[in-house]
Protein backbone atom coordinates (compact mmCIF):
# COMPACT_ATOMS: atom_id res chain seq x y z
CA UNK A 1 -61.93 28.77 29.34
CA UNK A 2 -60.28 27.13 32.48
CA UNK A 3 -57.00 25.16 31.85
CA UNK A 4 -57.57 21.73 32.86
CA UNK A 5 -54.62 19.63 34.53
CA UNK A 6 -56.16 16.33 34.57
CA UNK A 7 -53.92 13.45 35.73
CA UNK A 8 -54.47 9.83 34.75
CA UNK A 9 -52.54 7.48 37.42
CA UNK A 10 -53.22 4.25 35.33
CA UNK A 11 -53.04 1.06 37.34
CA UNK A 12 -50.44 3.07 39.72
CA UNK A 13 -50.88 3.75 42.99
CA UNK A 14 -52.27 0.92 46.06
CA UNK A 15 -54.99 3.01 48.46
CA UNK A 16 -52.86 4.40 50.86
CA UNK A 17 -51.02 5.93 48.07
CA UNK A 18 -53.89 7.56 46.87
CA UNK A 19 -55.04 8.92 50.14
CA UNK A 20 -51.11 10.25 51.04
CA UNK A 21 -51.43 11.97 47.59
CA UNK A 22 -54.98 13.06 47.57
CA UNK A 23 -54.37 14.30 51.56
CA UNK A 24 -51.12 16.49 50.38
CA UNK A 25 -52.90 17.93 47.31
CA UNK A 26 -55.79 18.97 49.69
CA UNK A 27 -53.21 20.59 51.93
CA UNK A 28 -51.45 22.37 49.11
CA UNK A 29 -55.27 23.90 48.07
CA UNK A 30 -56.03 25.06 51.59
CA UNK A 31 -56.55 29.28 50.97
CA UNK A 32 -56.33 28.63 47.27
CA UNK A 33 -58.45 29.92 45.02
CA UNK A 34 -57.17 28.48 41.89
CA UNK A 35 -58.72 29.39 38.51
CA UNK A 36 -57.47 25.99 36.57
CA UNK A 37 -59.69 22.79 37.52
CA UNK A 38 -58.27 20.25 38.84
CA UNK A 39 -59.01 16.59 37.95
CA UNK A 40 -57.11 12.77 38.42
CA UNK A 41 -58.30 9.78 36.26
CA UNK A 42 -57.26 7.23 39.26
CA UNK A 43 -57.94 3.18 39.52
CA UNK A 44 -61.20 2.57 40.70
CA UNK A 45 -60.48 1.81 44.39
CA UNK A 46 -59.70 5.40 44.65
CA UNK A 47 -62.64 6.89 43.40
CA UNK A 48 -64.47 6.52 47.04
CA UNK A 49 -62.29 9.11 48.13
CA UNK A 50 -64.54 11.78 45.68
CA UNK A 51 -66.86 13.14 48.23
CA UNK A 52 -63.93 14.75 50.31
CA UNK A 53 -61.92 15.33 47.29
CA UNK A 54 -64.80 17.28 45.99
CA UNK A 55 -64.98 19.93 48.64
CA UNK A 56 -61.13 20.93 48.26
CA UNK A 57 -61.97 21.22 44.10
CA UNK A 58 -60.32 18.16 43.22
CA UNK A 59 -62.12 16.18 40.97
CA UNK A 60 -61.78 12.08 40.23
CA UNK A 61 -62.23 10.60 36.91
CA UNK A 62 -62.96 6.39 36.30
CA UNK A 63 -60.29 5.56 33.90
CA UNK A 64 -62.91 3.50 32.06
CA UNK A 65 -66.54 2.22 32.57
CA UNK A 66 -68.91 -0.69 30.95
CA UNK A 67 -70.98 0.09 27.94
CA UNK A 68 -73.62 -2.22 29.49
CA UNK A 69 -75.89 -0.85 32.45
CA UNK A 70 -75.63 -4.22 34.69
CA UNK A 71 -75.52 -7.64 34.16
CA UNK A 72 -73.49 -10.99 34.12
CA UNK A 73 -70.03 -9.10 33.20
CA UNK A 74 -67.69 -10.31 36.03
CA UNK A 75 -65.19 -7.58 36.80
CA UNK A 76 -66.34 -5.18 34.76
CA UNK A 77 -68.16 -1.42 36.80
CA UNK A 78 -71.13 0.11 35.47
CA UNK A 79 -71.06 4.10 34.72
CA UNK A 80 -73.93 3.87 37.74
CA UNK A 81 -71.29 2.70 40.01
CA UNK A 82 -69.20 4.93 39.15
CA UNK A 83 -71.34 8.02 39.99
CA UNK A 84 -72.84 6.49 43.48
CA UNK A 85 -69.07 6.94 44.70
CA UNK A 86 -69.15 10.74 44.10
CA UNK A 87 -66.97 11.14 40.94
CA UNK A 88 -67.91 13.10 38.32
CA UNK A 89 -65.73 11.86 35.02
CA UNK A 90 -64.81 8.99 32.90
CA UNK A 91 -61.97 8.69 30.72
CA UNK A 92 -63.33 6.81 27.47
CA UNK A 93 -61.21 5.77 24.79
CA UNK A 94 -57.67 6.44 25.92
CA UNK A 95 -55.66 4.72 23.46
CA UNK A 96 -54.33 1.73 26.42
CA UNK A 97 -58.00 0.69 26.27
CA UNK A 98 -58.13 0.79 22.84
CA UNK A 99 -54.64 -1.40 22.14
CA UNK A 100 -54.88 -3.89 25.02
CA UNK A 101 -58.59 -4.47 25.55
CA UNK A 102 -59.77 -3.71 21.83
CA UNK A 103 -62.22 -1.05 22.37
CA UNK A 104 -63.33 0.31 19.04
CA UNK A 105 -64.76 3.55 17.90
CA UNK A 106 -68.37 1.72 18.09
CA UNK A 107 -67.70 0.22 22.20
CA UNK A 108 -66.53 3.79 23.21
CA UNK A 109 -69.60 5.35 21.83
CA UNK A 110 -71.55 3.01 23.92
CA UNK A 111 -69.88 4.04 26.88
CA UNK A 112 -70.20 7.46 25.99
CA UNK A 113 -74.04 7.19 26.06
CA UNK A 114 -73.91 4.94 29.39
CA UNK A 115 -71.72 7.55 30.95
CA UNK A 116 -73.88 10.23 30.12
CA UNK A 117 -76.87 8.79 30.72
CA UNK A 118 -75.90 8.10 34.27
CA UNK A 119 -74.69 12.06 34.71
CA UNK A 120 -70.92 11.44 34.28
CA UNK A 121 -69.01 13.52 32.27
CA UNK A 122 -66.91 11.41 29.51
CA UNK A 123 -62.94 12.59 28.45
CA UNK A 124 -62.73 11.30 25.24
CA UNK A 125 -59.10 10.58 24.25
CA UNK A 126 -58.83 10.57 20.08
CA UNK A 127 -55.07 9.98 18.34
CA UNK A 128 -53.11 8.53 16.22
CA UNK A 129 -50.11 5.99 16.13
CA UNK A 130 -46.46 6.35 14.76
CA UNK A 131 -47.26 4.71 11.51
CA UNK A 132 -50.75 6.91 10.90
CA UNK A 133 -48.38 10.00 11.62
CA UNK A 134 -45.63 8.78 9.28
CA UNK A 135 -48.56 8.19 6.65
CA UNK A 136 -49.69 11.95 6.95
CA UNK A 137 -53.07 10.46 8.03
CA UNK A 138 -53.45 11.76 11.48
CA UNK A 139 -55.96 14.25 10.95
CA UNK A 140 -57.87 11.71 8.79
CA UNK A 141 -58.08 9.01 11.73
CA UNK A 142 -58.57 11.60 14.48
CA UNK A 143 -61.52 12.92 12.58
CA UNK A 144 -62.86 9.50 12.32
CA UNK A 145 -62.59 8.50 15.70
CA UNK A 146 -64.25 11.75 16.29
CA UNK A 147 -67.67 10.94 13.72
CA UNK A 148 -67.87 7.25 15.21
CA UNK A 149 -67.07 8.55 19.04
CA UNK A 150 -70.17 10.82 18.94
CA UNK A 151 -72.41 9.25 17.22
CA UNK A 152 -75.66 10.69 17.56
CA UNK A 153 -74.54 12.36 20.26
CA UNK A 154 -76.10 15.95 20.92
CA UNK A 155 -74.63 19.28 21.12
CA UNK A 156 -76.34 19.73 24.17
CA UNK A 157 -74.80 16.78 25.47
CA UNK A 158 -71.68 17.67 24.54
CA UNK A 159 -71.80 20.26 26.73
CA UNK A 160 -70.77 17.71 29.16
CA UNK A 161 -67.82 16.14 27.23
CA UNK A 162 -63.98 17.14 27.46
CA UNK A 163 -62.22 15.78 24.22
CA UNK A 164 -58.46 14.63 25.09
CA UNK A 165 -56.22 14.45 21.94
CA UNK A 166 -53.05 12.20 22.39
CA UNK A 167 -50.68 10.86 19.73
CA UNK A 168 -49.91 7.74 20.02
CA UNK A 169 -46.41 7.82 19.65
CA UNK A 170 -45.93 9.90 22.46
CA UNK A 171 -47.20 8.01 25.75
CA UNK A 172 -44.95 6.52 27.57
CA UNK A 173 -41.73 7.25 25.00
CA UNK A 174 -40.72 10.35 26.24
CA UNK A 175 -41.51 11.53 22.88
CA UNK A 176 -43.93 14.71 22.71
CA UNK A 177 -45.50 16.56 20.30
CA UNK A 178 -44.31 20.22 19.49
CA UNK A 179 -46.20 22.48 20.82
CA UNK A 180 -46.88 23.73 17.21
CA UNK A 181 -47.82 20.24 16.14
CA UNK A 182 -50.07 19.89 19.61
CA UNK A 183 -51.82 23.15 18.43
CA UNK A 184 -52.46 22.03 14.57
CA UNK A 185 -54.11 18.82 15.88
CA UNK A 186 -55.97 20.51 18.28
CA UNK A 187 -57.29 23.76 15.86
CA UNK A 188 -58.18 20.74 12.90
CA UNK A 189 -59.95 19.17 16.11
CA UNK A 190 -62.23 22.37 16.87
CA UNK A 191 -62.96 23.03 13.44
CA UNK A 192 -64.04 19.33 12.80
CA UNK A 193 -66.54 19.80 15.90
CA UNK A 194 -67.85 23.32 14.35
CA UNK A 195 -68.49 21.00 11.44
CA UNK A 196 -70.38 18.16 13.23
CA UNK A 197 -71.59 20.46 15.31
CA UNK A 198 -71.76 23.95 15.34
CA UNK A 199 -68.86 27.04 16.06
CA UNK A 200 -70.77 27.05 19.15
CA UNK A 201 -70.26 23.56 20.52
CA UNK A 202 -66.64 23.76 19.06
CA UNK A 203 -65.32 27.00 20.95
CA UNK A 204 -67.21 25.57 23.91
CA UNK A 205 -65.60 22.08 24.06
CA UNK A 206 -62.33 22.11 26.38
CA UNK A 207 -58.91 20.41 24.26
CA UNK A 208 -56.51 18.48 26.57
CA UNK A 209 -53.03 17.39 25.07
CA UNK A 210 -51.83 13.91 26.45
CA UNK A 211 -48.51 12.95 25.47
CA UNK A 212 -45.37 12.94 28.31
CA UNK A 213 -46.53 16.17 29.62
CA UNK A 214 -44.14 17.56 32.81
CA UNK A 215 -42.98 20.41 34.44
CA UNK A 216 -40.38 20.93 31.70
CA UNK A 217 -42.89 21.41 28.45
CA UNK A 218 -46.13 21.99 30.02
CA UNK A 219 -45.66 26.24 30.13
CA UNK A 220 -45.74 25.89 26.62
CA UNK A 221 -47.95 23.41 25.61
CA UNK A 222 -50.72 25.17 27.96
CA UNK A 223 -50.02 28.56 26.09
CA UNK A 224 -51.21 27.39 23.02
CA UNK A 225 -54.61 29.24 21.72
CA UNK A 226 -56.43 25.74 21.19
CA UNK A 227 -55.00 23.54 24.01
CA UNK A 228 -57.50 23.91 27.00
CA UNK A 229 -54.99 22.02 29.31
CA UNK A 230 -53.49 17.99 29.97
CA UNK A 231 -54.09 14.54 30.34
CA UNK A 232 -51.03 14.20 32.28
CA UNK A 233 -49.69 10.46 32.55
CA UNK A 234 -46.63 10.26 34.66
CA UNK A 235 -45.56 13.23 36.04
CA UNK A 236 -49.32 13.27 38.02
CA UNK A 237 -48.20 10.34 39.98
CA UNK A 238 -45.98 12.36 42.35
CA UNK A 239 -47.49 14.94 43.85
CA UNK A 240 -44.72 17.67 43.46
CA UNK A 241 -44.72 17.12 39.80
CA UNK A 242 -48.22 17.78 39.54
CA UNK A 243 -48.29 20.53 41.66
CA UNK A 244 -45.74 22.29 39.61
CA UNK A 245 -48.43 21.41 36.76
CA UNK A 246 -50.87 23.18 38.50
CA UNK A 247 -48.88 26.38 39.19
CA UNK A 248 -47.57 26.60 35.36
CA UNK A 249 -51.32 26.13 34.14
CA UNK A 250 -52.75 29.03 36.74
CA UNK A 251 -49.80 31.29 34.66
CA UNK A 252 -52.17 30.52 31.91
CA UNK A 253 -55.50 31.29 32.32
């Protein structure tokens, strides 16, 4: 399985930003042929820029989308609009969304759907906060987020779904997970999904760790059997950072 390096800029970055980056990370690529895919969650002024992104294998990701279709839901954007710009993914659930804007197990699920149905490809971020941790209870709420996330969602359509696991506790802090305690969450992850699912679905589904990935940790993190790659928060806003991301995961595959 391809390592994924998949960048999320959050609200960072005004357009001309985005194209400078976007333009040097297309320059880097020229000649390339890299074996690691390449994807950026960015704002969704950005995601316009998809069609020539596309072409140089740099994929962009909505860092959310509506659970409704259309409709009277002033500044919200539809999963449809989304895909007429040329993007292929949608992060769902990352745990920002989830804090700030209470989106609960049942609203991401909904998105899920709407994402799908409109041929995006969701990245569904699961985890658990400092306290659940503490508690000894992070498999227990992953797993739960998990059952409610997919609801009645098939294994054929999860063919189309990337599952990003991120604790809490470590967004933002500077605080990561070990890579041993990256790997447990992610191997309790792929056994849940062989359980929901089947071992097919569950060796099949890629694993990103999000939590203060860079430069410095990632060689490690990305060795680990069950970690299929990052949802990289910070260090994929400047573009050497993230290209050093790149280079560590290609050691990898």
């Amino acid at each position: 399985m391809n390592t994924i390096v998949a960048g999320n800029w959050k609200m960072n970055m005004t357009l001309p930003e985005g194209r400078d980056f976007i333009s040097g990370l297309q320059e880097y690529l020229q000649g390339k042929n890299l074996k690691s895919q390449l994807i950026l969650g960015v704002p969704f002024i950005h995601l316009p820029l998809s069609l020539g992104a596309s072409e140089a294998g740099i994929y962009l990701a909505a860092q959310n989308c509506s659970e409704h279709s259309s409709g009277a839901y002033t500044g919200e954007t539809s999963a449809q609009m989304v895909q007429s710009t040329g993007a292929e993914y949608v992060i769902l659930g990352h745990s920002e969304r989830r804090q700030y804007f209470g989106d609960t197990d049942e609203v991401i699920n909904q998105k899920i759907k709407e994402a799908l149905q409109q041929g995006l490809k969701p990245i569904f971020c699961v985890g658990e906060v400092l306290e659940e941790r503490q508690q000894g209870r992070q498999e227990k709420v992953v797993h739960t987020q998990l059952e409610r996330g997919l609801a009645a969602i098939s294994p054929a359509q999860m063919e189309q779904i990337i599952i990003a696991y991120e604790p809490v506790w470590a967004i933002g802090t500077g605080e990561t997970a070990t890579p041993q305690q990256a790997e447990t969450m992610h191997w309790s992850i792929r056994k849940h999904l062989s359980e929901l699912y089947d071992l097919h679905v569950a060796e099949k589904t890629p694993i990103l760790y999000g939590g203060s990935v860079k430069p410095e940790n990632a060689r490690e993190i990305f060795g680990m059997p069950n970690v299929n790659g990052g949802l990289i928060g910070g260090a994929s806003l400047k573009l050497d950072s993230y290209i050093q991301l790149i280079e560590l995961a290609e050691e990898t595959v």
